[in-house]
Protein backbone atom coordinates (compact mmCIF):
# COMPACT_ATOMS: atom_id res chain seq x y z
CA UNK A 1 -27.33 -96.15 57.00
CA UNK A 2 -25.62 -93.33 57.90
CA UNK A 3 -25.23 -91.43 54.16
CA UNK A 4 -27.12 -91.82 50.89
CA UNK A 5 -30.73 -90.85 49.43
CA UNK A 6 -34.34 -92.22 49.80
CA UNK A 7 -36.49 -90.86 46.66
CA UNK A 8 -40.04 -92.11 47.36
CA UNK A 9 -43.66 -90.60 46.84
CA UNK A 10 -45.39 -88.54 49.36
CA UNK A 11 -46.44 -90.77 52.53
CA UNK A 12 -49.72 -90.10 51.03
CA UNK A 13 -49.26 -91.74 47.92
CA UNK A 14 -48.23 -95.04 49.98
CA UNK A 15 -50.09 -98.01 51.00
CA UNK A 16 -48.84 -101.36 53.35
CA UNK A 17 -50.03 -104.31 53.52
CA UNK A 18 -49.13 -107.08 56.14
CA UNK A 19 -48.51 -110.58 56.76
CA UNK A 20 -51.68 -110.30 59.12
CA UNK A 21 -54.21 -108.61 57.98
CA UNK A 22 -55.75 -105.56 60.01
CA UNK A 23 -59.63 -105.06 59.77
CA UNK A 24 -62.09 -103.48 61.88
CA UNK A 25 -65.28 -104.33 63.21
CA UNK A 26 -66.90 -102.80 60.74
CA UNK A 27 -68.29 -104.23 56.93
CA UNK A 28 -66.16 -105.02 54.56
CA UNK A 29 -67.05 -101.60 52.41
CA UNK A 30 -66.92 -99.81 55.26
CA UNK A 31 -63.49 -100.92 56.29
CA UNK A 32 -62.28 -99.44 52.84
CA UNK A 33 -64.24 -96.43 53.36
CA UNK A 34 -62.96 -95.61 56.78
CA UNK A 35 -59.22 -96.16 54.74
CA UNK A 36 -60.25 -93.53 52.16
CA UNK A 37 -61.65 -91.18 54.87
CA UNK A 38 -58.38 -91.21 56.39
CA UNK A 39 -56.70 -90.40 52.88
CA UNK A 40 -59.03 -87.07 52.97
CA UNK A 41 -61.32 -88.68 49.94
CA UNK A 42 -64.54 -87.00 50.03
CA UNK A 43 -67.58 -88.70 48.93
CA UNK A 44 -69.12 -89.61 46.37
CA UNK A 45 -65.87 -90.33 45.27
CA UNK A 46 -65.03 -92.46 48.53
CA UNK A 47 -67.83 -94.83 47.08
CA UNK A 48 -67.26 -95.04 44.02
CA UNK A 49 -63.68 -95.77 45.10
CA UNK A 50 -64.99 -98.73 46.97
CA UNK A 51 -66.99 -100.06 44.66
CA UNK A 52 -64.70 -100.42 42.35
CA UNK A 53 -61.46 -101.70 44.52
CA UNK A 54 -64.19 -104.70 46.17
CA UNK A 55 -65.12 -105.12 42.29
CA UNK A 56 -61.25 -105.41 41.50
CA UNK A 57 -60.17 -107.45 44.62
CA UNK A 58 -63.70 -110.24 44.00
CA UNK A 59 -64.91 -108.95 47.00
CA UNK A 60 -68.29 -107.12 45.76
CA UNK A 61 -70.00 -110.10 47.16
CA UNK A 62 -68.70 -109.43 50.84
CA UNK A 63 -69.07 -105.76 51.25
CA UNK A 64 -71.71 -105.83 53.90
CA UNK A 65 -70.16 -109.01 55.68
CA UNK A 66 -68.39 -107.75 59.14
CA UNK A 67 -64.72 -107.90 57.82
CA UNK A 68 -63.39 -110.07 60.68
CA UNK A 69 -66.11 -112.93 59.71
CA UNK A 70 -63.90 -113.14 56.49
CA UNK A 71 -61.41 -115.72 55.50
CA UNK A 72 -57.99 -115.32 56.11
CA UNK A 73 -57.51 -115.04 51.75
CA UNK A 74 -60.57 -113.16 52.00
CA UNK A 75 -58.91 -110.17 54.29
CA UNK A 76 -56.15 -110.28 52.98
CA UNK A 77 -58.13 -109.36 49.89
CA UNK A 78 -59.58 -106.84 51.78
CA UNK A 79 -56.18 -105.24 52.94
CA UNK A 80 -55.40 -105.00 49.47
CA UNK A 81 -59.05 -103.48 48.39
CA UNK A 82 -58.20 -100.62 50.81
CA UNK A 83 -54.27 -100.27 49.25
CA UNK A 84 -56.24 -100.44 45.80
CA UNK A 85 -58.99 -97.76 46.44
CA UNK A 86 -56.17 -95.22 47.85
CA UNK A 87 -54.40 -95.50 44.15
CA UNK A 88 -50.84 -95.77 45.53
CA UNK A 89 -47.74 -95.13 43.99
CA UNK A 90 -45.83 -97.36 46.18
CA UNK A 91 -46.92 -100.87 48.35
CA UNK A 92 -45.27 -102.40 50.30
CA UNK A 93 -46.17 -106.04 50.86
CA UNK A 94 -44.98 -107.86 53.91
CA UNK A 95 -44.85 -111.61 53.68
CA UNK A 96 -48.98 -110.65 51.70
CA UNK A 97 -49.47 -114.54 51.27
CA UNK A 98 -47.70 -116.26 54.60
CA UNK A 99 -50.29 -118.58 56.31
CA UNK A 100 -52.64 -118.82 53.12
CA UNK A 101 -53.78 -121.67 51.21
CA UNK A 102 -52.32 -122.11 47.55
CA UNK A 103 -55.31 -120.89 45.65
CA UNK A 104 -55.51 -118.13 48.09
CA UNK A 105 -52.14 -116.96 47.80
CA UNK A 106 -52.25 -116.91 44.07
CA UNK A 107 -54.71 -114.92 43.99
CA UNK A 108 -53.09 -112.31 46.21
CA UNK A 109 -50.20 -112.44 44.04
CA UNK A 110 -52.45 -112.15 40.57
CA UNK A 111 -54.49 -108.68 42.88
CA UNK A 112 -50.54 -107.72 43.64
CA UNK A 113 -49.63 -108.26 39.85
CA UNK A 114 -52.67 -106.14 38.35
CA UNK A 115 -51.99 -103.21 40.44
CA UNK A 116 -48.53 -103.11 39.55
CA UNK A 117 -49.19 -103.24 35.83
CA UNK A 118 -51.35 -100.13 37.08
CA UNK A 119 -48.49 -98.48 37.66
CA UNK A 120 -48.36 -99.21 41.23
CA UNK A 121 -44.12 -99.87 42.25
CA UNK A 122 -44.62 -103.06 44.48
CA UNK A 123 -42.20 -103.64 47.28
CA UNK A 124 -42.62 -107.37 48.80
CA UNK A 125 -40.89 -109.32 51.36
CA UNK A 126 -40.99 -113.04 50.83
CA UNK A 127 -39.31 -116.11 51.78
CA UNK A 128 -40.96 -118.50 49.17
CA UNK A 129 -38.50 -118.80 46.26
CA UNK A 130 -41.27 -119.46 44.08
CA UNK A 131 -43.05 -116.78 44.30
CA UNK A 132 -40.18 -114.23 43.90
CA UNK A 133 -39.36 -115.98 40.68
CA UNK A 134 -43.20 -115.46 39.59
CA UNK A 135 -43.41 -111.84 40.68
CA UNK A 136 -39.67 -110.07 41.43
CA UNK A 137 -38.14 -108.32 39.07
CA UNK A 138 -35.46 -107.24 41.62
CA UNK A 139 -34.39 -108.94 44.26
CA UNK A 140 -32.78 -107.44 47.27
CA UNK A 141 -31.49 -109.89 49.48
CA UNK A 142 -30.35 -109.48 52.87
CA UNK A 143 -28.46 -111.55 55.45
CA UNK A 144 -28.09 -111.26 58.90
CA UNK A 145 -29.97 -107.78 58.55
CA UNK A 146 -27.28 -106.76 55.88
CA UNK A 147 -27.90 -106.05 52.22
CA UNK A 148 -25.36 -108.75 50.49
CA UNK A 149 -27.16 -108.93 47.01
CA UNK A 150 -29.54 -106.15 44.85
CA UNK A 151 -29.85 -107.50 41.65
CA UNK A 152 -32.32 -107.58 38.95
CA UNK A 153 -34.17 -110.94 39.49
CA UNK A 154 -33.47 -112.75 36.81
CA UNK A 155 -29.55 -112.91 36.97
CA UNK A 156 -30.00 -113.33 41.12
CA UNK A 157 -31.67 -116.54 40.15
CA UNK A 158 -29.17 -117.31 37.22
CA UNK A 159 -25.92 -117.09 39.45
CA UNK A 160 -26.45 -115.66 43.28
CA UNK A 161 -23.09 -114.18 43.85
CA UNK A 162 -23.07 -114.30 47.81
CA UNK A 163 -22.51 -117.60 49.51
CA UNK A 164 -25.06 -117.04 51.82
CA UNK A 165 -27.94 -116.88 48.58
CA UNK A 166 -26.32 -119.22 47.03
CA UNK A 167 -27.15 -121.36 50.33
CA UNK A 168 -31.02 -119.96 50.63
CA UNK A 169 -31.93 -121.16 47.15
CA UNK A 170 -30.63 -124.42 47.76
CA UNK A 171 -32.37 -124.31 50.80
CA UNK A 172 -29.62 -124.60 53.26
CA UNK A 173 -28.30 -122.31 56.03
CA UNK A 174 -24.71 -120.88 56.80
């Protein structure tokens, strides 16, 4: 883009969470500590923040279990315990629930649907129809690394007006 206007919350107020989760070799509580450390949360308010974001995210059961002995749905839980404890504004999910079993990835998408209706502003990246028709509520969709369609979700679905998502939901290719 070469013109235009971002309006987003502090980097601070952000949290990500990818396609592949990234845990350390550390327990599962710690792992959302050392997240909250880095956000400048000073105990005891670190853990009570992790108490209650493993509570949230079913993972109280897990917090002294080395993260990386987890399940795949299990850290990705994780990855969003740590986005949960730092109380964002803004996530951004990328592709949250590629690679994960059905049950799993429901429940990533219930954890994602909670915090938004916390007031959270979720921004996800998908390529399972489904799901966006579950969760979006906008849909941006791009082609060819080009915006061709930003539209709220339910008339995207109704009537794409690009060829090219016209094609995706019928699951063909230009």
């Amino acid at each position: 883009p070469d013109s235009g206007r971002v309006d987003a919350p502090p980097r601070t107020a952000q949290a990500h969470v990818f396609q592949r989760p990234a845990v350390l070799t550390r327990s599962a509580a710690a792992n959302v500590k050392f997240v909250l450390a880095v956000h400048g949360v000073a105990e005891p308010e670190r853990s009570i923040r992790t108490d209650r974001a493993l509570l949230a995210c079913d993972l109280s059961g897990f917090r002294d279990r080395p993260a990386r002995t987890l399940s795949g749905g299990e850290q990705q839980r994780l990855a969003l315990a740590c986005a949960w404890a730092c109380e964002p504004a803004l996530l951004f999910a990328d592709e949250p629930t590629a690679n994960l079993a059905p049950a799993s990835a429901r429940a990533i998408e219930q954890l994602l649907l909670r915090l938004h209706g916390n007031g959270t502003t979720l921004m996800m990246t998908t390529h399972n129809v489904a799901q966006a028709r579950r969760m979006a509520t906008r849909i941006v969709f791009i082609d060819g690394g080009r915006v061709v369609e930003d539209r709220p979700a339910d008339a995207f679905f109704k009537g794409p007006e690009s060829a090219a998502a016209r094609a995706y939901l019928e699951g063909e290719t230009l």
